[in-house]
N, C-alpha and C. Protein backbone atom coordinates (compact mmCIF):
# COMPACT_ATOMS: atom_id res chain seq x y z
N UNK A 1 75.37 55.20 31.48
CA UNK A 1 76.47 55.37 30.55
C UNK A 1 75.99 56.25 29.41
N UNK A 2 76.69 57.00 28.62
CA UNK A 2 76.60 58.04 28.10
C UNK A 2 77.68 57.36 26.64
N UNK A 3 77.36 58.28 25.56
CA UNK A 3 77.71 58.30 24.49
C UNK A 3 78.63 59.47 24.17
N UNK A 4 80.07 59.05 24.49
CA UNK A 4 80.71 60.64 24.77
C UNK A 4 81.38 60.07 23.30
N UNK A 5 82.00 61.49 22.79
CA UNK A 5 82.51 61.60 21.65
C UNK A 5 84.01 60.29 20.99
N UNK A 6 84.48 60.32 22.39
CA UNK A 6 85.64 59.50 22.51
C UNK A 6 85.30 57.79 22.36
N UNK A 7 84.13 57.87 23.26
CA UNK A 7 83.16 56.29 22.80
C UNK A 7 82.79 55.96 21.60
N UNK A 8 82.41 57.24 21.10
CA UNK A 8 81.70 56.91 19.95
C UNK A 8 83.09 56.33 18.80
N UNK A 9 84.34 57.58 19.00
CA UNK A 9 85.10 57.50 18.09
C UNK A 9 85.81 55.36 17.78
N UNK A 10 85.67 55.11 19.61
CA UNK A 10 86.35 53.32 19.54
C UNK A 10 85.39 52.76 18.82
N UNK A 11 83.68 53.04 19.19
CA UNK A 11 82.89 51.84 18.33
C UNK A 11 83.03 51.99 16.92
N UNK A 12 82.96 53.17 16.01
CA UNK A 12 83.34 53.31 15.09
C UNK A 12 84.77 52.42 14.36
N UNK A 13 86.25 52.87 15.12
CA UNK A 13 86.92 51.91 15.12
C UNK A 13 86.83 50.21 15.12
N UNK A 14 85.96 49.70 16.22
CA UNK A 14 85.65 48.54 16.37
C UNK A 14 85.02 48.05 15.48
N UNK A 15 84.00 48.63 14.97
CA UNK A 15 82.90 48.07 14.11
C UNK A 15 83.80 47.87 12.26
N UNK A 16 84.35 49.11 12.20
CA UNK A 16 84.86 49.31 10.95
C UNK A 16 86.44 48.29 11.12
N UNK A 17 86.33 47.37 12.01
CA UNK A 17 87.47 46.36 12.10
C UNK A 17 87.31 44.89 11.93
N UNK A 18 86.02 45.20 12.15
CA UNK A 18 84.97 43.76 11.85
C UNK A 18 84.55 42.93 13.60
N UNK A 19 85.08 43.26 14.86
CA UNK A 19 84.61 43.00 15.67
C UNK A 19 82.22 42.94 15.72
N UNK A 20 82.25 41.96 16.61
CA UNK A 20 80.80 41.55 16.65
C UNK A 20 80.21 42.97 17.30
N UNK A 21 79.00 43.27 18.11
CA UNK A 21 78.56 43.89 18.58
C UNK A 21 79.13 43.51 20.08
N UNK A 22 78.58 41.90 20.34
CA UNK A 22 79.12 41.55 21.53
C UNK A 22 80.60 42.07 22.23
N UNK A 23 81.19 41.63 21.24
CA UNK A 23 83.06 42.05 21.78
C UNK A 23 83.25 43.71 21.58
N UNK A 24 82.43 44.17 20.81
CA UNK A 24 82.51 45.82 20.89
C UNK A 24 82.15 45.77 22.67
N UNK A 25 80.65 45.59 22.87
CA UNK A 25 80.24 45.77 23.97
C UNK A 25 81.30 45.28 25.36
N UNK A 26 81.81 44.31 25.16
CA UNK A 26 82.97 44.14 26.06
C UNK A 26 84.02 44.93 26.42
N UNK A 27 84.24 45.50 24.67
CA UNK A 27 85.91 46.42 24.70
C UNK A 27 84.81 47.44 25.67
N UNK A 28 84.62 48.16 24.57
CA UNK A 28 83.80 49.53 25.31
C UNK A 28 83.51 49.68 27.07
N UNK A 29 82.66 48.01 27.49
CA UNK A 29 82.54 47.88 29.03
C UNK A 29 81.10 48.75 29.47
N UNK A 30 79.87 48.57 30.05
CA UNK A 30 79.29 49.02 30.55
C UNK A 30 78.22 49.65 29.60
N UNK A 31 78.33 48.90 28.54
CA UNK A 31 77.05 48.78 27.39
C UNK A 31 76.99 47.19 26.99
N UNK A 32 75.17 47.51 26.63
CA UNK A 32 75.08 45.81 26.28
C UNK A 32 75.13 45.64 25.12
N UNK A 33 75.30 44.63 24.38
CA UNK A 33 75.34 44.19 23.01
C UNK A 33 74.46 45.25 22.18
N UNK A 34 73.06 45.15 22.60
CA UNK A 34 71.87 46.25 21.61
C UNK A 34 72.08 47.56 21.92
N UNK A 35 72.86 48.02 22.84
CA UNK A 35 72.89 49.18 23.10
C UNK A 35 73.86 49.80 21.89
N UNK A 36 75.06 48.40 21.11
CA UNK A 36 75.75 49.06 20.88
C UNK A 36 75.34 48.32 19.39
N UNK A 37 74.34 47.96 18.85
CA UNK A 37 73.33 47.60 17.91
C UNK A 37 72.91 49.10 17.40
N UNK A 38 72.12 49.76 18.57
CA UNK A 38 71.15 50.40 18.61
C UNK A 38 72.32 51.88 18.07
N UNK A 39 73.19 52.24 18.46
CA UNK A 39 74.39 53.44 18.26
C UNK A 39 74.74 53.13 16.85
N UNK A 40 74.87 51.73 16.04
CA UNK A 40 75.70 51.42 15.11
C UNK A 40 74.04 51.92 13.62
N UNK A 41 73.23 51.66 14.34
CA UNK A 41 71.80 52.08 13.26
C UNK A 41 71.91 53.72 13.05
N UNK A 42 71.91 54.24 14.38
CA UNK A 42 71.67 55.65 14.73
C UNK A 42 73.00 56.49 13.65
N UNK A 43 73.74 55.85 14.14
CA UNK A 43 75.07 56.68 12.99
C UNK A 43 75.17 56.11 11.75
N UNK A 44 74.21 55.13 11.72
CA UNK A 44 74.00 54.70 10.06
C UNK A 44 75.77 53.80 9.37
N UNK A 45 75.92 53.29 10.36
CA UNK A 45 77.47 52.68 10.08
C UNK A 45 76.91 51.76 8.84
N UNK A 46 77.67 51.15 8.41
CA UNK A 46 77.81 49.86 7.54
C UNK A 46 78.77 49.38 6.88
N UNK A 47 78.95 48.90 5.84
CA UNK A 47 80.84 48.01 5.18
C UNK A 47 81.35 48.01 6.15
N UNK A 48 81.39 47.10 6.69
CA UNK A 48 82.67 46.43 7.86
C UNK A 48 83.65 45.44 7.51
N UNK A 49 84.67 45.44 7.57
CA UNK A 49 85.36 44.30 7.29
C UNK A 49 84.88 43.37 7.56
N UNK A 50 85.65 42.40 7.09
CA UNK A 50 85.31 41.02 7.35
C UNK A 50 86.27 40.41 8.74
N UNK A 51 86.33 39.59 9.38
CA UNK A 51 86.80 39.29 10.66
C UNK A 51 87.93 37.99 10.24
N UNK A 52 89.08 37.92 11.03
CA UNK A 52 89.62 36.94 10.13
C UNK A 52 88.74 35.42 10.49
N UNK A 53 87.77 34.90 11.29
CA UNK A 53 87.10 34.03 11.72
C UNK A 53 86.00 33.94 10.39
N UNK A 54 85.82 34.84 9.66
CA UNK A 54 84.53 34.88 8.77
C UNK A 54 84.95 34.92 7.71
N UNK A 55 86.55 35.58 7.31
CA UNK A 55 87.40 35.07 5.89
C UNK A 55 87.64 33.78 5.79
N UNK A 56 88.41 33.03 6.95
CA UNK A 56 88.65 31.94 6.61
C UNK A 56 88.01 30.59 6.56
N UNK A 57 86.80 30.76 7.76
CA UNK A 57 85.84 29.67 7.36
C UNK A 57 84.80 29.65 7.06
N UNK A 58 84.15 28.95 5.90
CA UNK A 58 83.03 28.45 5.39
C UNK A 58 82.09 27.78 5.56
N UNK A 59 81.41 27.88 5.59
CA UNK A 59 79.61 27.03 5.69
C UNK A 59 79.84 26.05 5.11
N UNK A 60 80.08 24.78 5.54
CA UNK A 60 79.80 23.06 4.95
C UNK A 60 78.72 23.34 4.40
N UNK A 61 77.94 22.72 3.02
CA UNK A 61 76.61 22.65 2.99
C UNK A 61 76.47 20.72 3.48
N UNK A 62 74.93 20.67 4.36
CA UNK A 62 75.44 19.27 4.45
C UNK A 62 74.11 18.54 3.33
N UNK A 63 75.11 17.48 3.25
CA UNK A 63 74.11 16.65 1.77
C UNK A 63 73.08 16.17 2.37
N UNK A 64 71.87 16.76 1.22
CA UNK A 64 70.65 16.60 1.51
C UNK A 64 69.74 17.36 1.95
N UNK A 65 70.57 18.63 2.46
CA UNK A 65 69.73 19.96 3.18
C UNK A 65 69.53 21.04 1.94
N UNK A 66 67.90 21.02 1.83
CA UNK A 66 67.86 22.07 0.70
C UNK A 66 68.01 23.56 1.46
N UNK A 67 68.85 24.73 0.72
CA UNK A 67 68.70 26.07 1.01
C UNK A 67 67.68 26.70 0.64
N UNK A 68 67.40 28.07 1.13
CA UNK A 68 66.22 28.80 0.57
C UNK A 68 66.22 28.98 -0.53
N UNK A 69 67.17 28.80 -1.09
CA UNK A 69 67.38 29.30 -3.11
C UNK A 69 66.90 28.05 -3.29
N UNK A 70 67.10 26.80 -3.19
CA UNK A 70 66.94 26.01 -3.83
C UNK A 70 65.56 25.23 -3.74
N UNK A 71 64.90 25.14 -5.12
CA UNK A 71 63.85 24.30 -5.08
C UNK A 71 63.84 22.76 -4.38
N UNK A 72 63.00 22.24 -4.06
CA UNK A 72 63.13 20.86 -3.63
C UNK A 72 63.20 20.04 -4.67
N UNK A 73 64.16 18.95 -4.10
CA UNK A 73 63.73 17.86 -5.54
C UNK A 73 62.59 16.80 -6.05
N UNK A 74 62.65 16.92 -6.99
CA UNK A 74 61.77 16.08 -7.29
C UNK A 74 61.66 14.55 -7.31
N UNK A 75 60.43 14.14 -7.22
CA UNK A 75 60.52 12.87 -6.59
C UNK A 75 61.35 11.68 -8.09
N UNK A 76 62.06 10.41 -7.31
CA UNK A 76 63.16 9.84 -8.30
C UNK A 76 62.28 8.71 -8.54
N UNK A 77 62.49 8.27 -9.74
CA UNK A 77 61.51 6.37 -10.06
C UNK A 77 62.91 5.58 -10.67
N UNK A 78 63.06 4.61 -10.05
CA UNK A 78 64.02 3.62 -10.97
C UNK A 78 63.24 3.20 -12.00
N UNK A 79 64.05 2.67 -12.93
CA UNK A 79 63.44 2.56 -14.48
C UNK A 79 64.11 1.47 -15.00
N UNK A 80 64.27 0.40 -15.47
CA UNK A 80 65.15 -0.02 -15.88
C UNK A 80 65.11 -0.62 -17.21
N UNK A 81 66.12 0.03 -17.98
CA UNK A 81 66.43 0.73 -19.52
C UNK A 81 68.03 0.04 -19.89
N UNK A 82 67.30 -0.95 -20.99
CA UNK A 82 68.27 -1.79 -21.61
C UNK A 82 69.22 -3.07 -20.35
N UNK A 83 68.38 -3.35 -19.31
CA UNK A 83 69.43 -4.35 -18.48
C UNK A 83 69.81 -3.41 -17.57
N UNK A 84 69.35 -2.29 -17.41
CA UNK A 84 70.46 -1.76 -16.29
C UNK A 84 69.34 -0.71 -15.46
N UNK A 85 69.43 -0.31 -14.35
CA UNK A 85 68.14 0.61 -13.45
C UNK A 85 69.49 1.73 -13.44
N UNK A 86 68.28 2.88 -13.68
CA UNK A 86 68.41 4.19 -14.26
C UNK A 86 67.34 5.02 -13.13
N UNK A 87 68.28 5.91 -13.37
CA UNK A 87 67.12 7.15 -11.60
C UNK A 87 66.89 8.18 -12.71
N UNK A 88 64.81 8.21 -12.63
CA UNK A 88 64.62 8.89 -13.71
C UNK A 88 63.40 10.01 -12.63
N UNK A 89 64.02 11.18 -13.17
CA UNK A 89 63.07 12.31 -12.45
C UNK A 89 61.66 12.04 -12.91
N UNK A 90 60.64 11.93 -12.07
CA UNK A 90 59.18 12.19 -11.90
C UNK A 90 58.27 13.19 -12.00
N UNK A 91 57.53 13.34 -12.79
CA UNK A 91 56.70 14.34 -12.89
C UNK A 91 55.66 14.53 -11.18
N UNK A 92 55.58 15.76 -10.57
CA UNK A 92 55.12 15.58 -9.32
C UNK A 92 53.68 14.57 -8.91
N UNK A 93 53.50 13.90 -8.15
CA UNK A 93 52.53 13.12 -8.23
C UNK A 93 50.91 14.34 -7.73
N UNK A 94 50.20 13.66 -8.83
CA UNK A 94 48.83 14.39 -8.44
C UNK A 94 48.28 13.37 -7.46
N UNK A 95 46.95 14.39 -6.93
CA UNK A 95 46.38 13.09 -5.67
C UNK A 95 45.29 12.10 -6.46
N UNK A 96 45.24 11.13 -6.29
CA UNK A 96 44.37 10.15 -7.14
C UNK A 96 42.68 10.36 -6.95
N UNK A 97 42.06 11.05 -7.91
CA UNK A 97 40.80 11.29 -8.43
C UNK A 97 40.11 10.41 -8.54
N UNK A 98 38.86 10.59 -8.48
CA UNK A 98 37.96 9.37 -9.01
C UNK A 98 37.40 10.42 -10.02
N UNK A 99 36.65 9.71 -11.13
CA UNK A 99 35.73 9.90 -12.12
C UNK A 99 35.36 10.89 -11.98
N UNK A 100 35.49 12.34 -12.66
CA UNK A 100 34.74 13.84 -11.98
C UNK A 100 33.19 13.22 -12.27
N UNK A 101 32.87 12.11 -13.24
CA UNK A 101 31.32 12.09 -13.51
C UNK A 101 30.58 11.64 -12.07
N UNK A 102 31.82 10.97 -11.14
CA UNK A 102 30.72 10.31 -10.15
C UNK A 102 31.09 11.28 -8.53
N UNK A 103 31.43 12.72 -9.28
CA UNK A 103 31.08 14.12 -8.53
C UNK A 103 29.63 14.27 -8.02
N UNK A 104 29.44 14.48 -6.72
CA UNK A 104 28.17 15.02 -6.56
C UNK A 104 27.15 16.27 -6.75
N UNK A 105 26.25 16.27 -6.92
CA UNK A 105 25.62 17.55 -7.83
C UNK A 105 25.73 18.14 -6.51
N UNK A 106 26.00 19.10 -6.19
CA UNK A 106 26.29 20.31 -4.97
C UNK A 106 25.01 20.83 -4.68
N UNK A 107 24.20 20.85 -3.17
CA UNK A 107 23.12 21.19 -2.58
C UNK A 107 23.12 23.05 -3.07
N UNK A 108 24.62 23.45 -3.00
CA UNK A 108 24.45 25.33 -3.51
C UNK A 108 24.16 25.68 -1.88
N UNK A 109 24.90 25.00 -0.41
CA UNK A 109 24.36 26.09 0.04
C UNK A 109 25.23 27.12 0.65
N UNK A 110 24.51 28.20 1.59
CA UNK A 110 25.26 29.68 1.58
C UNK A 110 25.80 29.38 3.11
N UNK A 111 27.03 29.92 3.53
CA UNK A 111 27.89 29.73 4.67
C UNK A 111 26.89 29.55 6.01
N UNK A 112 25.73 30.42 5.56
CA UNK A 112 25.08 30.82 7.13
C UNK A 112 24.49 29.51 6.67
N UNK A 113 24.11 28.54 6.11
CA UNK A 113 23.34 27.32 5.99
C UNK A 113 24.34 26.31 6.35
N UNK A 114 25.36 26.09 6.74
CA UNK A 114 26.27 24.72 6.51
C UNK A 114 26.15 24.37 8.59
N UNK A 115 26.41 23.40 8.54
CA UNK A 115 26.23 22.45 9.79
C UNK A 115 27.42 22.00 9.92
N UNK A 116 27.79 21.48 11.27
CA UNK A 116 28.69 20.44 11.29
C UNK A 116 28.50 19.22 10.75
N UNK A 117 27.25 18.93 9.99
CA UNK A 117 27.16 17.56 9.13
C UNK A 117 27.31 18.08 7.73
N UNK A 118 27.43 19.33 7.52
CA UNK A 118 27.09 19.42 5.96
C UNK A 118 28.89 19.76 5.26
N UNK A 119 28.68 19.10 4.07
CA UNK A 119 30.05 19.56 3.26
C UNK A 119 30.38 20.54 3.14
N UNK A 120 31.98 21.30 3.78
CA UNK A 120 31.95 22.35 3.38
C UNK A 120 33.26 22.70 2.25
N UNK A 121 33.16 21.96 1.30
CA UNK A 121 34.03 22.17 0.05
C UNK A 121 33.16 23.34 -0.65
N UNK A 122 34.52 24.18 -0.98
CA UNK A 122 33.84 25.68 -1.85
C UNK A 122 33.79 25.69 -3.17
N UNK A 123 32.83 25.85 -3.96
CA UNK A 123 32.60 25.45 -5.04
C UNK A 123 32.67 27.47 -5.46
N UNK A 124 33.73 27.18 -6.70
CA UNK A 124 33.55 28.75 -7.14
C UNK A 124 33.98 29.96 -6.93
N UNK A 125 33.98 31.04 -7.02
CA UNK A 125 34.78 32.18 -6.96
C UNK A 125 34.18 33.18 -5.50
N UNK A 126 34.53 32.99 -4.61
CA UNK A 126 34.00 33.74 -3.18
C UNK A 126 33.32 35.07 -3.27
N UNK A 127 34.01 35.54 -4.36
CA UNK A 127 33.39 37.30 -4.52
C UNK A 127 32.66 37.27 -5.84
N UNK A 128 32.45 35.97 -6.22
CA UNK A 128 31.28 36.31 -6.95
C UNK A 128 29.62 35.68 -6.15
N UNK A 129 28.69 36.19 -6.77
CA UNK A 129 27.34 35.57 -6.57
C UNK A 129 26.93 34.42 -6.41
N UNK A 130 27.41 33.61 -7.49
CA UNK A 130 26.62 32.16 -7.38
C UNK A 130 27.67 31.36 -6.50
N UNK A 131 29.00 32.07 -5.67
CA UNK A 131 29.53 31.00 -4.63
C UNK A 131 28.76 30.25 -4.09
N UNK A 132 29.05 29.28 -3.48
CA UNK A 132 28.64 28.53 -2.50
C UNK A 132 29.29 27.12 -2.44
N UNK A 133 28.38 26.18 -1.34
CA UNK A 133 29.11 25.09 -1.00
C UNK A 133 28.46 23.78 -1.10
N UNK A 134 29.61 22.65 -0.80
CA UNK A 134 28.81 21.37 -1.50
C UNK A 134 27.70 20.96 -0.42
N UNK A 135 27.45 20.93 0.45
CA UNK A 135 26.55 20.39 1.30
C UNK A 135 26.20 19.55 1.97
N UNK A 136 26.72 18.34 0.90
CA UNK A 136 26.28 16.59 1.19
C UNK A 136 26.27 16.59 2.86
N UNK A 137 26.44 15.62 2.71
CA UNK A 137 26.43 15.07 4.10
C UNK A 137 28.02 14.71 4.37
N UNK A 138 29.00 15.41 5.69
CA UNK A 138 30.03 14.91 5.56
C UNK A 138 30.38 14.20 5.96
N UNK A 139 31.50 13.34 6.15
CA UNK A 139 32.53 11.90 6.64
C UNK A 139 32.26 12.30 8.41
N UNK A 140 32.27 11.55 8.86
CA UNK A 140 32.36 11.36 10.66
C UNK A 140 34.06 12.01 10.62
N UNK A 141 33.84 12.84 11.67
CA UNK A 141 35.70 13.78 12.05
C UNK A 141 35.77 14.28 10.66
N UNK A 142 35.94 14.84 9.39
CA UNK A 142 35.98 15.67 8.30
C UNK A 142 34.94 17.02 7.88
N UNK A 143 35.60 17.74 7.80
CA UNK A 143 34.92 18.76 6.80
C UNK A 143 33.93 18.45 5.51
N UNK A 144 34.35 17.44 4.87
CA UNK A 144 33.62 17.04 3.57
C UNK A 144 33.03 16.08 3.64
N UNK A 145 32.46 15.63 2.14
CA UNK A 145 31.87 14.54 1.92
C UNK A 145 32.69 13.41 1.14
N UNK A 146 32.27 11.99 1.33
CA UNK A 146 33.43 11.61 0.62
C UNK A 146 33.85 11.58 -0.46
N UNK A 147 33.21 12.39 -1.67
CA UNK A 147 34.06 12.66 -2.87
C UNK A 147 34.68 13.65 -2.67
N UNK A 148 34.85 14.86 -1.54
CA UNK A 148 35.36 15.83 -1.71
C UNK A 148 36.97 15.33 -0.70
N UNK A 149 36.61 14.21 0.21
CA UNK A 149 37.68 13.93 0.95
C UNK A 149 38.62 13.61 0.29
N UNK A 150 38.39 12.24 -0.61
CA UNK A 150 39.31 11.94 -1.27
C UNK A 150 40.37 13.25 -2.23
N UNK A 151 39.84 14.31 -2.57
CA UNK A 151 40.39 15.59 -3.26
C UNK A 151 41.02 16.00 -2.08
N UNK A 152 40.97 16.17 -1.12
CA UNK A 152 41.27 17.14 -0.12
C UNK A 152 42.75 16.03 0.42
N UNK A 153 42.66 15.08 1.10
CA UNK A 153 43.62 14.17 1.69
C UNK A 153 44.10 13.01 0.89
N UNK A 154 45.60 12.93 1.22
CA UNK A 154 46.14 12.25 0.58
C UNK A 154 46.05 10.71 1.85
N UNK A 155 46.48 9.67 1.67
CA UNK A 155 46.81 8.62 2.67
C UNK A 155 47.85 9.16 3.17
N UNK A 156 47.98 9.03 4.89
CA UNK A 156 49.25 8.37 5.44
C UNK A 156 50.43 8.08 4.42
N UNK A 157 49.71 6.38 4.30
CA UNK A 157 50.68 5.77 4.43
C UNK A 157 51.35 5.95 2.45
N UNK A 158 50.57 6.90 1.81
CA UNK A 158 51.13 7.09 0.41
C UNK A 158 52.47 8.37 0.99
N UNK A 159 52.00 9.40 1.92
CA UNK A 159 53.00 9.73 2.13
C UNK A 159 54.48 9.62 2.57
N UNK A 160 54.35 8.53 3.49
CA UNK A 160 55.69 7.96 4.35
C UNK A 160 56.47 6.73 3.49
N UNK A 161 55.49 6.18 1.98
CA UNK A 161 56.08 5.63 1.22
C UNK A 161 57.21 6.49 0.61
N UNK A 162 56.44 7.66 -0.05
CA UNK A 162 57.14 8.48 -1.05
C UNK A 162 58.51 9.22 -0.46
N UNK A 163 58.62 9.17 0.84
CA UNK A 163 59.12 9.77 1.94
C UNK A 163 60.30 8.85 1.95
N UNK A 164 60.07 7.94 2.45
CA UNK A 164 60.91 6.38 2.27
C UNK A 164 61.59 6.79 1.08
N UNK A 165 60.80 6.54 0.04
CA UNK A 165 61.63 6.28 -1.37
C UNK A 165 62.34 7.60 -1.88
N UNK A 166 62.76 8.73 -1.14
CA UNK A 166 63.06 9.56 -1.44
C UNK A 166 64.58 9.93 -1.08
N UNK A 167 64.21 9.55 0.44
CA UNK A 167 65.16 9.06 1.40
C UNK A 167 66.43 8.37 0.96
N UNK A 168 65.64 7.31 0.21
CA UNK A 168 66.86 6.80 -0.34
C UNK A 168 67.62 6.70 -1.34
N UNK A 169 68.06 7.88 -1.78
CA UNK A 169 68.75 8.01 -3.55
C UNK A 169 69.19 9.60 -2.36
């Protein structure tokens, strides 16, 4: 099939009527959908009407589904203020720290030194010099050691709480 002048003149028509590519490709007959994708780029078409299927109906948003614009929400705490529970926004939860004092002093060593037993939490700026890594000795199945685990992973089951309680408001 060929792109004769008279073809070209219906897709033009079609497109500038608000028909899909698909139903162009139907009217037309004996082109596929991208073929008639691929003609609508080439002649640089664009502003198409709108279709009366796409004037008149609208996108439900459904409750609870965040869009790409929209940030997620933040997590809710009941509160209860003067006799009565109140839904009060939460500052995001950090992961629970222990004591930075009972941090381990870091062995300092360099990538080509680390083992599958040794910690590999990165201590420091990669493109500078004194990078390097913690060393310790790590957790059985983990990357780290266990002061660095606890930084790194949250619980399970703190997540499927917060999850729960989110769920429901």
């Amino acid at each position: 099939m060929s792109w004769t002048d008279e073809r070209v003149d219906q897709l033009k028509k079609l497109w500038l009527d608000g028909l899909s590519a698909s139903q162009i490709a139907q009217e037309l007959g004996g082109v596929t959908r991208n073929a008639v994708i691929g003609k609508v780029h080439r002649l640089g078409l664009s502003g198409r009407a709108k279709s009366a299927s796409h004037a008149t109906i609208s996108r439900q948003k459904r409750p609870g589904r965040a869009t790409f614009n929209q940030k997620p929400a933040r997590p809710v705490q009941r509160q209860l203020v003067n006799g009565q529970i109140k839904l009060v926004a939460s500052a995001e939860r950090a992961p629970v720290v222990e004591d930075m004092s009972t941090a381990p002093v870091p062995l300092k060593l360099a990538l080509t030194e680390l083992t599958e037993r040794t910690c590999k939490w990165p201590i420091g700026d990669p493109q500078a010099e004194d990078f390097h890594f913690c060393g310790h000795d790590s957790r059985e199945g983990t990357p780290y050691c266990g002061f660095h685990s606890k930084l790194a992973y949250q619980p399970v089951a703190d997540r499927r709480r917060d999850r729960k309680f989110e769920a429901s408001y």
